[in-house]
C-alpha atoms as a PDB file:
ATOM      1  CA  UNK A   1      -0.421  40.441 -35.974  1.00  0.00           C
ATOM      2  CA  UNK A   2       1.528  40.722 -32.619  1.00  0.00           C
ATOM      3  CA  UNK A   3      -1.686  41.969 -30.672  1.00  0.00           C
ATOM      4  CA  UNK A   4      -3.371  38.823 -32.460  1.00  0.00           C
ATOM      5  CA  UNK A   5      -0.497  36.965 -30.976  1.00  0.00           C
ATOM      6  CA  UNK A   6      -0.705  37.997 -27.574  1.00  0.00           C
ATOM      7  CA  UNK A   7      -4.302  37.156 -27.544  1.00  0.00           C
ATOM      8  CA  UNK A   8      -4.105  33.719 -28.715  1.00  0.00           C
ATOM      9  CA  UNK A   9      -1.416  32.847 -25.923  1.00  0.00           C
ATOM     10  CA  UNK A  10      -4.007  34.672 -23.645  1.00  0.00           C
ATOM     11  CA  UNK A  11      -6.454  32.789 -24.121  1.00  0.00           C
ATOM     12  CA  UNK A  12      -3.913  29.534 -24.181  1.00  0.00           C
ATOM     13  CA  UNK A  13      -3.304  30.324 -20.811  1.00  0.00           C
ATOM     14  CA  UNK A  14      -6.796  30.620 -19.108  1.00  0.00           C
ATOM     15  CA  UNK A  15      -7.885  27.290 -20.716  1.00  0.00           C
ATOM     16  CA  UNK A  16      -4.956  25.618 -19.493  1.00  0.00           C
ATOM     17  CA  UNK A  17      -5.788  27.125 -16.039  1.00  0.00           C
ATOM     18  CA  UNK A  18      -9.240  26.502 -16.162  1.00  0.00           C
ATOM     19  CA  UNK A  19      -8.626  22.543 -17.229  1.00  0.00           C
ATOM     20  CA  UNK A  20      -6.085  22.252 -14.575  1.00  0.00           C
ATOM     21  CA  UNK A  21      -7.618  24.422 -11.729  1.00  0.00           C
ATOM     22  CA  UNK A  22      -9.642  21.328 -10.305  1.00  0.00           C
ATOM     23  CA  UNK A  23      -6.457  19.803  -9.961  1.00  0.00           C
ATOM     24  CA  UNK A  24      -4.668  22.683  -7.452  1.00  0.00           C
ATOM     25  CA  UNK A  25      -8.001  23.757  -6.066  1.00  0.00           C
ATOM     26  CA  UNK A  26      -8.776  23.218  -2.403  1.00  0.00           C
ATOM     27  CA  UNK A  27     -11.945  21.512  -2.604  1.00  0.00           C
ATOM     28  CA  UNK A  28     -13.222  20.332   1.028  1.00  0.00           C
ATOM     29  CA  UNK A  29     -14.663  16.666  -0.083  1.00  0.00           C
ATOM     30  CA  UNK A  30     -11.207  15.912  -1.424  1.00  0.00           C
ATOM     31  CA  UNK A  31      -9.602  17.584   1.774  1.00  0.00           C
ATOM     32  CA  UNK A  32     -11.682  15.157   3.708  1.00  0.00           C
ATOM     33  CA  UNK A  33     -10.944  12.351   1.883  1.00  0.00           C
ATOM     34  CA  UNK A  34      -7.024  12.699   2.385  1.00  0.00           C
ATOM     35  CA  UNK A  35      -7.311  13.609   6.089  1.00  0.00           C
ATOM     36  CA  UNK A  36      -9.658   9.969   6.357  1.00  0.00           C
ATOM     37  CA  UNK A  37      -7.124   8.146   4.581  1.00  0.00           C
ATOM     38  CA  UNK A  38      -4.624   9.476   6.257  1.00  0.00           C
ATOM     39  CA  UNK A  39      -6.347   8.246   9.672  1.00  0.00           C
ATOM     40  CA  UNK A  40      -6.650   5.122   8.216  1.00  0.00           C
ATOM     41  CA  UNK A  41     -10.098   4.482   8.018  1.00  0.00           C
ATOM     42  CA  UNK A  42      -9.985   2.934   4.597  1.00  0.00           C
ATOM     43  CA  UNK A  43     -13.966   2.117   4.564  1.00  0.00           C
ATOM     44  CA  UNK A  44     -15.348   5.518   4.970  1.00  0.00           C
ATOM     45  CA  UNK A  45     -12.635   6.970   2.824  1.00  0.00           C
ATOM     46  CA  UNK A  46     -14.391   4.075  -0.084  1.00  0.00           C
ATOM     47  CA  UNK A  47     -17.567   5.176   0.773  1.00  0.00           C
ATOM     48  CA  UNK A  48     -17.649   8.189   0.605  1.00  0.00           C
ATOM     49  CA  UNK A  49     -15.028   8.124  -2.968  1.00  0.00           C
ATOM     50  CA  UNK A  50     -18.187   6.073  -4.333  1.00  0.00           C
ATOM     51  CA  UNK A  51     -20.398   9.132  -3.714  1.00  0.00           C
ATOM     52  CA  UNK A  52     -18.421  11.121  -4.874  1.00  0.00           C
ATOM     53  CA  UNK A  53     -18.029   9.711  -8.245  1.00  0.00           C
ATOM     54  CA  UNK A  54     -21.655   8.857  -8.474  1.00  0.00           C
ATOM     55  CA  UNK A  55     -22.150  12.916  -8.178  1.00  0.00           C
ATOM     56  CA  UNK A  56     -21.385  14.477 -11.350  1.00  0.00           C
ATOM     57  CA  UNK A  57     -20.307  17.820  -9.539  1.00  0.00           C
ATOM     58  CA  UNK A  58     -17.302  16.028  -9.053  1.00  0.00           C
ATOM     59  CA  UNK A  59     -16.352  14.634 -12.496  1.00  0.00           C
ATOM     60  CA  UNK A  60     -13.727  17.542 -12.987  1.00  0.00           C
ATOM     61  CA  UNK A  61     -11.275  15.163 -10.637  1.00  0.00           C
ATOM     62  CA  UNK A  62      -9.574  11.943 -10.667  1.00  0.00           C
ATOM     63  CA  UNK A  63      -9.016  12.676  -7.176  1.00  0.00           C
ATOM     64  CA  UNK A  64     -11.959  10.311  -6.008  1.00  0.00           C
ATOM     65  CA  UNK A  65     -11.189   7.471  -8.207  1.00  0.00           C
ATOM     66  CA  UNK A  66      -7.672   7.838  -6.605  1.00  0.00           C
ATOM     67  CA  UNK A  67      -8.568   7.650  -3.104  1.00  0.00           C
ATOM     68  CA  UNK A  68     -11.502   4.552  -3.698  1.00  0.00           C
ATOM     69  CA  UNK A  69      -8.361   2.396  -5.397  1.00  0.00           C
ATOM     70  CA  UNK A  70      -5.731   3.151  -3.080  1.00  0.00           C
ATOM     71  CA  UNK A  71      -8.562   2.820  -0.368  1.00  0.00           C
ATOM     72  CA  UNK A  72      -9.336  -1.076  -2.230  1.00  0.00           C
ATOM     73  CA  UNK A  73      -5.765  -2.113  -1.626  1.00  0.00           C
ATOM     74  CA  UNK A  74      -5.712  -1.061   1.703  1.00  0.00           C
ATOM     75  CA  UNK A  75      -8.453  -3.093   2.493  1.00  0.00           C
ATOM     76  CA  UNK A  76      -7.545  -5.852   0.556  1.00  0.00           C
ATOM     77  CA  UNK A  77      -4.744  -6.911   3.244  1.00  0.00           C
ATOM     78  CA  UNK A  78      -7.511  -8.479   5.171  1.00  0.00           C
ATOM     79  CA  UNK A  79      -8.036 -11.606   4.652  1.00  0.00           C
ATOM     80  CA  UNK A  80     -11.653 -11.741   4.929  1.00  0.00           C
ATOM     81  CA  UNK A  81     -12.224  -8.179   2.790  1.00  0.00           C
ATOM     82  CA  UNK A  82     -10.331  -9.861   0.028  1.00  0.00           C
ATOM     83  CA  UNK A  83     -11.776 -13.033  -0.852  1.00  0.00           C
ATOM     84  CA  UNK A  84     -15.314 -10.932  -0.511  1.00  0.00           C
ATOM     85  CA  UNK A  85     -14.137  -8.499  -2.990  1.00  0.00           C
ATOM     86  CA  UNK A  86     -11.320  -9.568  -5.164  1.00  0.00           C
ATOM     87  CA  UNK A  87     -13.016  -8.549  -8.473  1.00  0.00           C
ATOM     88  CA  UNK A  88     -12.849  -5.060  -6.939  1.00  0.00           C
ATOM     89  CA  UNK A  89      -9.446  -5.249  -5.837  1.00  0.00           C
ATOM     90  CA  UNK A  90      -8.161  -5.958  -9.766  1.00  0.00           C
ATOM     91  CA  UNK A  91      -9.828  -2.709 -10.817  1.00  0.00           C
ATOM     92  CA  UNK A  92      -8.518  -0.387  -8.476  1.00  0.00           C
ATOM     93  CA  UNK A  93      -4.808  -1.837  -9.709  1.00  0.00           C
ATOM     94  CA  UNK A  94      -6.026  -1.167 -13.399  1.00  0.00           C
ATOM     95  CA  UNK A  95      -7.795   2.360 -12.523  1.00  0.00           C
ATOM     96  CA  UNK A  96      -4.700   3.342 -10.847  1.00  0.00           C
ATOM     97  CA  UNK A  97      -2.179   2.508 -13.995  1.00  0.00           C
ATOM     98  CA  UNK A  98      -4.977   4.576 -16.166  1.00  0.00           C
ATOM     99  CA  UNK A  99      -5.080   7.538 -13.908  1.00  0.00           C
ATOM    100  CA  UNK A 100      -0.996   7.681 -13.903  1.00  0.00           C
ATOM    101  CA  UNK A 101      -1.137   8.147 -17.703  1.00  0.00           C
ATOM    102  CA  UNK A 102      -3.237  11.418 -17.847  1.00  0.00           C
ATOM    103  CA  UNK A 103      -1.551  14.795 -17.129  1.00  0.00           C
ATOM    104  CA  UNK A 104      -3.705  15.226 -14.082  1.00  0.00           C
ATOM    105  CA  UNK A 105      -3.100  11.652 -12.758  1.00  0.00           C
ATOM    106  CA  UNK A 106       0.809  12.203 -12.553  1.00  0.00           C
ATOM    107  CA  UNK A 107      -0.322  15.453 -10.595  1.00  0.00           C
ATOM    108  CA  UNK A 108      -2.089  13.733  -8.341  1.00  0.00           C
ATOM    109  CA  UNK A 109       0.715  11.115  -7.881  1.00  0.00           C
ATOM    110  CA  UNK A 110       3.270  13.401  -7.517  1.00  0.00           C
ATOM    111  CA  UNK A 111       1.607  15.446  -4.582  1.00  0.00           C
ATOM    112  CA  UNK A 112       1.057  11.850  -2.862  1.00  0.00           C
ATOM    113  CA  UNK A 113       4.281  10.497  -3.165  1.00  0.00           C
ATOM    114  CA  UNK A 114       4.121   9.736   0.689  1.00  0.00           C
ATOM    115  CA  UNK A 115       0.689   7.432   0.645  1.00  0.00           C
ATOM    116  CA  UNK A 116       1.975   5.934  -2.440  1.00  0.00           C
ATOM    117  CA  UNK A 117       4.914   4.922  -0.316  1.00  0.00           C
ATOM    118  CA  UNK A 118       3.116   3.734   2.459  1.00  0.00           C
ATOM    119  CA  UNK A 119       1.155   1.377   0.438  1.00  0.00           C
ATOM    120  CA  UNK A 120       3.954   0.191  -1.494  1.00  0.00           C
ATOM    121  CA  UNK A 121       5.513  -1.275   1.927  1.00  0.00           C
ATOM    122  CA  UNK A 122       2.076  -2.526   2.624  1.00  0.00           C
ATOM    123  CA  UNK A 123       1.569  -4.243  -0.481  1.00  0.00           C
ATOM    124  CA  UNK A 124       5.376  -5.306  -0.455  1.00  0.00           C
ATOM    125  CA  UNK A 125       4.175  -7.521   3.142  1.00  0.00           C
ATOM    126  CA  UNK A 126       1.065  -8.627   1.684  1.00  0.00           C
ATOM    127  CA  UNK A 127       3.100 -10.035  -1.577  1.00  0.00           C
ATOM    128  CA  UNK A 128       5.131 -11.761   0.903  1.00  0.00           C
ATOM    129  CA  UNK A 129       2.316 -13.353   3.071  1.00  0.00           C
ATOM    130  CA  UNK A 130       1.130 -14.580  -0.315  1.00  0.00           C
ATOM    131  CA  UNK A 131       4.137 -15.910  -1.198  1.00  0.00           C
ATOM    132  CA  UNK A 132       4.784 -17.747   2.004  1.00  0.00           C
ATOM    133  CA  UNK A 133       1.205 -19.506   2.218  1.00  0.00           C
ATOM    134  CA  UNK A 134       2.371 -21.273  -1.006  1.00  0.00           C
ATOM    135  CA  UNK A 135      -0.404 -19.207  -3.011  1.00  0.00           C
ATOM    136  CA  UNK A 136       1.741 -18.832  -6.062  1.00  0.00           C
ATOM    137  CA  UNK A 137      -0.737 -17.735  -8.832  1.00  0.00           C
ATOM    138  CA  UNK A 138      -2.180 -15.049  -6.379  1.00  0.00           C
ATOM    139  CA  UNK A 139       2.006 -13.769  -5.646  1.00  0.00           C
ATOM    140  CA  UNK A 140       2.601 -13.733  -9.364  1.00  0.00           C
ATOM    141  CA  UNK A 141      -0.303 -12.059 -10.966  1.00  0.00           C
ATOM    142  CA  UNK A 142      -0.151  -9.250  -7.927  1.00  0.00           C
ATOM    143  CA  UNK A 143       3.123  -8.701  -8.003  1.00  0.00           C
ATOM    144  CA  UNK A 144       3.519  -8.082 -12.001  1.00  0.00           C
ATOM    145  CA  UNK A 145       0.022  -6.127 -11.344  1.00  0.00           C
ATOM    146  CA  UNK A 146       1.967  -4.133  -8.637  1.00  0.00           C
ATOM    147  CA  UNK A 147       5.429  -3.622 -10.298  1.00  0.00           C
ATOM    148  CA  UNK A 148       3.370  -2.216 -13.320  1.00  0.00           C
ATOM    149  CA  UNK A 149       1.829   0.352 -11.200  1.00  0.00           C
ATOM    150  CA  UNK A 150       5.175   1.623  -9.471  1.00  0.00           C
ATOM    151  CA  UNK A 151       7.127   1.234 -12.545  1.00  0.00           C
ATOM    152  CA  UNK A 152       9.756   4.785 -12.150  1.00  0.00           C
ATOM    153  CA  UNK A 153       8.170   6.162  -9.382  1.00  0.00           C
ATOM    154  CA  UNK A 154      10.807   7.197  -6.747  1.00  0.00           C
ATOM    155  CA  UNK A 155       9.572   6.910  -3.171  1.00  0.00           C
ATOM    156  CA  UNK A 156      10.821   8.920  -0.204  1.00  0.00           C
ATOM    157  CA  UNK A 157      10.801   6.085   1.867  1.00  0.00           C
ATOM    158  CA  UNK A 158      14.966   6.686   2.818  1.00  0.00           C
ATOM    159  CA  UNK A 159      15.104  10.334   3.328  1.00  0.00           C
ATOM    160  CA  UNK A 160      18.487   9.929   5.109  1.00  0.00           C
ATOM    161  CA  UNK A 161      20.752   6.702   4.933  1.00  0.00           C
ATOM    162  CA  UNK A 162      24.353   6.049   6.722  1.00  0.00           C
ATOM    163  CA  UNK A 163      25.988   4.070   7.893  1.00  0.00           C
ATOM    164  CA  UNK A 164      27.097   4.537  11.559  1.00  0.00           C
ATOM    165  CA  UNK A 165      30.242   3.826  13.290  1.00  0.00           C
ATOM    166  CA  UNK A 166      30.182   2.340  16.232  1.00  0.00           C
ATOM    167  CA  UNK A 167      32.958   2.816  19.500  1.00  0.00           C
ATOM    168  CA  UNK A 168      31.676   1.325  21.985  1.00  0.00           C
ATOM    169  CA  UNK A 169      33.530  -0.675  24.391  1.00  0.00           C
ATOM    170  CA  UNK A 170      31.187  -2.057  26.897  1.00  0.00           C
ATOM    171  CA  UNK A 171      31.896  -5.429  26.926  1.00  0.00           C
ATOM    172  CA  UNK A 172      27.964  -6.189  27.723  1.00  0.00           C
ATOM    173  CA  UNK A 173      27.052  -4.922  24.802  1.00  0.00           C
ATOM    174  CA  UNK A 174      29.795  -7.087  22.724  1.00  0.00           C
ATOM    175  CA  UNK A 175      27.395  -9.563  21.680  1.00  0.00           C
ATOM    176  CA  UNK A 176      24.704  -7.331  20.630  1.00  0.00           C
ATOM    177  CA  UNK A 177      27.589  -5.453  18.357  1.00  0.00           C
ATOM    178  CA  UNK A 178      28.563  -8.924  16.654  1.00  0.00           C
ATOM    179  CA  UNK A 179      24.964  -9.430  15.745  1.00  0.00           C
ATOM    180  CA  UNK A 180      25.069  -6.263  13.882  1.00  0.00           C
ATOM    181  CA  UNK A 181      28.561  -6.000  12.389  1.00  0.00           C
ATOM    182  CA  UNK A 182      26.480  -9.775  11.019  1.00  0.00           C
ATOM    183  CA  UNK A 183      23.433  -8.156   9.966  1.00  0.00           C
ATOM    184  CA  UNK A 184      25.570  -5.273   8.426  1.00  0.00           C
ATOM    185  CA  UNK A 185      27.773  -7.870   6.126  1.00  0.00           C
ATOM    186  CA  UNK A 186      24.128  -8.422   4.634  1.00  0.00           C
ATOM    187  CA  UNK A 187      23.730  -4.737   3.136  1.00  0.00           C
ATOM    188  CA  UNK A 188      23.033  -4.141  -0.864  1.00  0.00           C
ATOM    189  CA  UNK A 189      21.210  -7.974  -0.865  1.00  0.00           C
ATOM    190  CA  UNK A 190      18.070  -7.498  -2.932  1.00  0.00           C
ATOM    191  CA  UNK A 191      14.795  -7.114  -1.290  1.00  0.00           C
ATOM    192  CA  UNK A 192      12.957 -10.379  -2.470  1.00  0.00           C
ATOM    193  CA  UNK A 193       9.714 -11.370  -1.226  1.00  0.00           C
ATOM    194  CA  UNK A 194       9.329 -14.025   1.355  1.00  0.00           C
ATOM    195  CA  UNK A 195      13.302 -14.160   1.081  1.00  0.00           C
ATOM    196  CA  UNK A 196      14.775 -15.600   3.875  1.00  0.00           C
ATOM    197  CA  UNK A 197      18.787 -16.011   2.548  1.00  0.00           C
ATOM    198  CA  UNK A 198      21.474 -14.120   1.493  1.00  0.00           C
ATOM    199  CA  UNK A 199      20.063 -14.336  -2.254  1.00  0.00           C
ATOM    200  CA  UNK A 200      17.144 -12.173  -1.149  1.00  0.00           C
ATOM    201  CA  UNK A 201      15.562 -11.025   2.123  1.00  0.00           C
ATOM    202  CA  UNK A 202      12.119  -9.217   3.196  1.00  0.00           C
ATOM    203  CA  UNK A 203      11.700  -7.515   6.324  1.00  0.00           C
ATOM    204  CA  UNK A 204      10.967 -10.747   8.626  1.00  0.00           C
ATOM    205  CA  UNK A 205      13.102 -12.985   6.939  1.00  0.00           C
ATOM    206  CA  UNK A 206      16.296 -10.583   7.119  1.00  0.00           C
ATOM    207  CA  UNK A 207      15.291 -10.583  11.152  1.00  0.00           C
ATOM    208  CA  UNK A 208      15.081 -14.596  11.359  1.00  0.00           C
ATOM    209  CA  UNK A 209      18.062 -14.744   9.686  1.00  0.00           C
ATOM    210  CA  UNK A 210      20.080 -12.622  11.528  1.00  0.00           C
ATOM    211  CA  UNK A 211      18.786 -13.316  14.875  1.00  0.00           C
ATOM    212  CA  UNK A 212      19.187 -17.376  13.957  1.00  0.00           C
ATOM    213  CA  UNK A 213      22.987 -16.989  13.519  1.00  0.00           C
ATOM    214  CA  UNK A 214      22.259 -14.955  17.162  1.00  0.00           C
ATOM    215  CA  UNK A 215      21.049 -18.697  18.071  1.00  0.00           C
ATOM    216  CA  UNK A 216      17.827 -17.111  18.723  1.00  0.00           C
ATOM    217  CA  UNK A 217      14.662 -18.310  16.719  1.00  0.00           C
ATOM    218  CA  UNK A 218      11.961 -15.848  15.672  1.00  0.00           C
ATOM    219  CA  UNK A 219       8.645 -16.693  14.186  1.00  0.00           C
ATOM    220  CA  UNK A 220       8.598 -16.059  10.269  1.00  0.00           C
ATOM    221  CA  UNK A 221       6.095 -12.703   9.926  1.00  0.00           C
ATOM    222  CA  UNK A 222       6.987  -9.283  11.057  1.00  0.00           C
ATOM    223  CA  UNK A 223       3.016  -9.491  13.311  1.00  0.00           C
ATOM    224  CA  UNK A 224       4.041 -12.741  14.861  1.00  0.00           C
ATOM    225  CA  UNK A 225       7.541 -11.333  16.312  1.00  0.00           C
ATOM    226  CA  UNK A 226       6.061  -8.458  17.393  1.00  0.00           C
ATOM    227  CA  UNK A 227       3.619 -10.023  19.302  1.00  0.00           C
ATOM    228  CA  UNK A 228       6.127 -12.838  20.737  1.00  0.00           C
ATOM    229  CA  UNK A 229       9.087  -9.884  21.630  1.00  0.00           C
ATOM    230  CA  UNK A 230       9.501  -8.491  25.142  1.00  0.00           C
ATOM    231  CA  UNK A 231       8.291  -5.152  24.881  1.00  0.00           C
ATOM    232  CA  UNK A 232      10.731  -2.030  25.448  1.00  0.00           C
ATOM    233  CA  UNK A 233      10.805   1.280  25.603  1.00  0.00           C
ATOM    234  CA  UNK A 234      12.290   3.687  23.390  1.00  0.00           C
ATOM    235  CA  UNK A 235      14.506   4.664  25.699  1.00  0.00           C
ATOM    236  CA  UNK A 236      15.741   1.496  25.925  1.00  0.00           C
ATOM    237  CA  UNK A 237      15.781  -0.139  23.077  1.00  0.00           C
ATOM    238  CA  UNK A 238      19.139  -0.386  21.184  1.00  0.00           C
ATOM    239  CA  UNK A 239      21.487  -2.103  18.862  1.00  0.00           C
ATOM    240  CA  UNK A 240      20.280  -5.811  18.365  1.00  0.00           C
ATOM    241  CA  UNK A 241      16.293  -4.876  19.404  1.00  0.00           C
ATOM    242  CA  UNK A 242      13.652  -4.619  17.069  1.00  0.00           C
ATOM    243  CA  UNK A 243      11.491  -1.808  15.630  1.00  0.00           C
ATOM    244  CA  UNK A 244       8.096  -2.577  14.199  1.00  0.00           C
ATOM    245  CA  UNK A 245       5.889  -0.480  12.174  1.00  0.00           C
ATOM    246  CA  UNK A 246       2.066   0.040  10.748  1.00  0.00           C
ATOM    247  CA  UNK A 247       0.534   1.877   8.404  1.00  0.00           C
ATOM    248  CA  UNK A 248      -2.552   1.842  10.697  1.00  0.00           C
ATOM    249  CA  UNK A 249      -3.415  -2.075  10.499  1.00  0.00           C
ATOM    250  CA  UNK A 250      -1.305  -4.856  11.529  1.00  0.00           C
ATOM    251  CA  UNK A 251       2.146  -4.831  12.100  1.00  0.00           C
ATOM    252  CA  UNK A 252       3.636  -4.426   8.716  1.00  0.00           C
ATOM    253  CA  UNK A 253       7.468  -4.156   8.858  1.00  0.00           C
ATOM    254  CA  UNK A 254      10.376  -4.785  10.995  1.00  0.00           C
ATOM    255  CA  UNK A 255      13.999  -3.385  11.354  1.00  0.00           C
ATOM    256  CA  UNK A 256      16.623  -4.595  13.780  1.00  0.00           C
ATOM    257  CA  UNK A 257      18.283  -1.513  15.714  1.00  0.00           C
ATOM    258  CA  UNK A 258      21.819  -0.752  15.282  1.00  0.00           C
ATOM    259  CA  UNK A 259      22.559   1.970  17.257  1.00  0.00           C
ATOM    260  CA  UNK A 260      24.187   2.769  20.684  1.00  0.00           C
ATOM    261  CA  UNK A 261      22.118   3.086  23.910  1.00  0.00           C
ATOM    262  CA  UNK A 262      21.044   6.651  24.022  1.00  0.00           C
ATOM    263  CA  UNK A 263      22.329   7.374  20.730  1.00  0.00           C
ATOM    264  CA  UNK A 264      19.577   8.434  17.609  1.00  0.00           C
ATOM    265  CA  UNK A 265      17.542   5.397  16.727  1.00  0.00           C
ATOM    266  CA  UNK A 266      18.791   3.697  13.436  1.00  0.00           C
ATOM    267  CA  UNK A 267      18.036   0.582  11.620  1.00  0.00           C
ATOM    268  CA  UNK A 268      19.677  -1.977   9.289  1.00  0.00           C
ATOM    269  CA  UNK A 269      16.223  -3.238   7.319  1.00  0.00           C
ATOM    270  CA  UNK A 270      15.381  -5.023   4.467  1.00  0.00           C
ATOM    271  CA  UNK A 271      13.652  -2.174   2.525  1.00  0.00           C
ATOM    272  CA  UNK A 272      11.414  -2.753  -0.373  1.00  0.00           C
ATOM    273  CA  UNK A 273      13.412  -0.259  -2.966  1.00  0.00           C
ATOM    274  CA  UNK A 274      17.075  -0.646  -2.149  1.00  0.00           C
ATOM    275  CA  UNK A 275      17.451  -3.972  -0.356  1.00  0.00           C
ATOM    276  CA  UNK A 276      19.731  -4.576   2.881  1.00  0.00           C
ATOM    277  CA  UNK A 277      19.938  -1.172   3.719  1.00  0.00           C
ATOM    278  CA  UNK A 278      20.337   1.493   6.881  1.00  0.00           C
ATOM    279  CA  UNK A 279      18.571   4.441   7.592  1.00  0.00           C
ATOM    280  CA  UNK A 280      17.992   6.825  10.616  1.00  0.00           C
ATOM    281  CA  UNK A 281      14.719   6.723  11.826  1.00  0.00           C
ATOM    282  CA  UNK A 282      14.359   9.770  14.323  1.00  0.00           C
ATOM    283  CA  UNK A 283      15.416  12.254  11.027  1.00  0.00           C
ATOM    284  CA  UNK A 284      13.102  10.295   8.455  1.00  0.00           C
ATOM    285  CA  UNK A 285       9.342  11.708   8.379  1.00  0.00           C
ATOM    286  CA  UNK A 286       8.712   8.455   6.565  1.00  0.00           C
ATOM    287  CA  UNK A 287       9.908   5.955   9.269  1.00  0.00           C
ATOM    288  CA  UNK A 288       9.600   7.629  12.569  1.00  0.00           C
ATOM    289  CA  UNK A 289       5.555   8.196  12.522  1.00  0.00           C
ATOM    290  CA  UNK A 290       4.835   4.498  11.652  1.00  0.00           C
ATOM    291  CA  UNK A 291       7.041   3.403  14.354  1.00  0.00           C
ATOM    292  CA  UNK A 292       4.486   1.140  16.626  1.00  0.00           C
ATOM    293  CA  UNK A 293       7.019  -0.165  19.370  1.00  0.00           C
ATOM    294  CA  UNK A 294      10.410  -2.274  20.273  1.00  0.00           C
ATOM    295  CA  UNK A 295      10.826  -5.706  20.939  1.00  0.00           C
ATOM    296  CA  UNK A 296      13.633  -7.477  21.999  1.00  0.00           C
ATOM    297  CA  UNK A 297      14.574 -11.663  21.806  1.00  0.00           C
ATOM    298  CA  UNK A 298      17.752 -10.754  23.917  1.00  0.00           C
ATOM    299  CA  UNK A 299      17.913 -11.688  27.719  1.00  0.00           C
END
């Protein structure tokens, strides 16, 4: 009865790691699917997911339906792409919530944690683009759609958050250290999209608002204050600059700096998950390899 056992539990076991092997395998179309998407070429990588479904070699995987839809709402940030394929845009949402129920789907999104994250923040700017362009019906049905899909997942977004204390004495710098003991009174507000007040803020409109009381005025989106800054940098930029960053498209989100000159880049930032919040962007994977440049409004 014991050997009958043993046998049973055997055979348990290689079924489980046969079902599941597709899952942990290396397989090179799915390696170059990830490296693609990683590069940001969102077209090829939905391309070539399409073939890959269509090929029935392949059906083993959710890994190509994965990469098409998170591929979709890359794409979907352009203007243009969107109102050409909105229909398609709908189903990757709908594929992805399906795929997160299986066993192999929570795999998948588990070992991806970091894309996820990166389109989250992407879809967080797009929701708030939406929102300001007075296309209400489009926010609302994207952003339930979208807070569905995240619903408990924890993102690595904040590896490492502090708040700094800053000594410094230079009197030229004493206005650029009032604007951020300001911005700093803002921290634990909610992250709210299109906010622009102290009952909710997202990445541009925590900037504006912070920079207005600065009596500086910035355009509204994080692209357009990018593109209007004086360019800096790194070395130079410091507390009371700007920090913009891209997933590989347009500019997507902005901080404001709040550290010393020469001292370990840090931002105070409206982020997507916790609000008003700080975080050190040289020690954060996450932050420091979207980083696209620094701007400044102060002269």
């Amino acid at each position: 009865m014991k050997g009958r056992s043993t046998q049973i539990k055997f055979v348990f076991v290689f079924l489980f790691f046969i079902t599941n092997s597709g899952i942990f395998a290396q397989v090179p179309a799915f390696d170059r699917l990830e490296m693609l998407f990683s590069q940001k070429h969102y077209k090829i990588v939905y391309r070539k997911a399409n073939r890959l479904l269509d090929n029935p070699e392949y059906d083993f995987s959710k890994f190509p339906l994965y990469y098409k839809s998170i591929s979709v709402l890359e794409l979907a940030q352009n203007p243009v792409w969107f109102r050409k394929n909105e229909k398609l845009v709908n189903r990757a949402i709908q594929d992805l919530i399906d795929i997160r129920k299986t066993e192999s789907g929570k795999l998948i999104f588990e070992a991806h944690i970091n894309e996820l994250s990166s389109l989250k923040i992407d879809l967080d700017s797009w929701l708030s683009d939406l929102k300001r362009q007075g296309k209400q019906t489009e926010f609302s049905e994207y952003a339930s759609l979208f807070s569905q899909l995240f619903l408990g997942i924890k993102f690595l977004e904040e590896e490492k958050q502090f708040v700094p204390v800053i000594n410094n004495k230079n009197p030229a710098l004493a206005s650029r250290m009032e604007m951020v003991t300001y911005a700093q009174k803002q921290l634990g507000v909610p992250y709210v999209s299109a906010g622009d007040n102290p009952s909710g803020f997202d990445c541009s409109g925590f900037t504006c608002y912070v920079m207005k009381n600065a009596g500086k005025t910035l355009p509204r989106r994080a692209k357009d204050q990018y593109e209007t800054s004086v360019k800096l940098k790194a070395s130079e930029a410091m507390m009371g600059d700007l920090v913009f960053f891209s997933n590989g498209g347009e500019i997507s989100h902005v901080g404001m700096l709040i550290n010393e000159p020469g001292k370990p880049k840090a931002m105070i930032h409206a982020s997507s998950s916790k609000g008003i919040s700080i975080v050190e962007i040289e020690s954060s994977e996450y932050w420091n390899k979207r980083v696209v440049g620094y701007g400044t409004f102060i002269r």
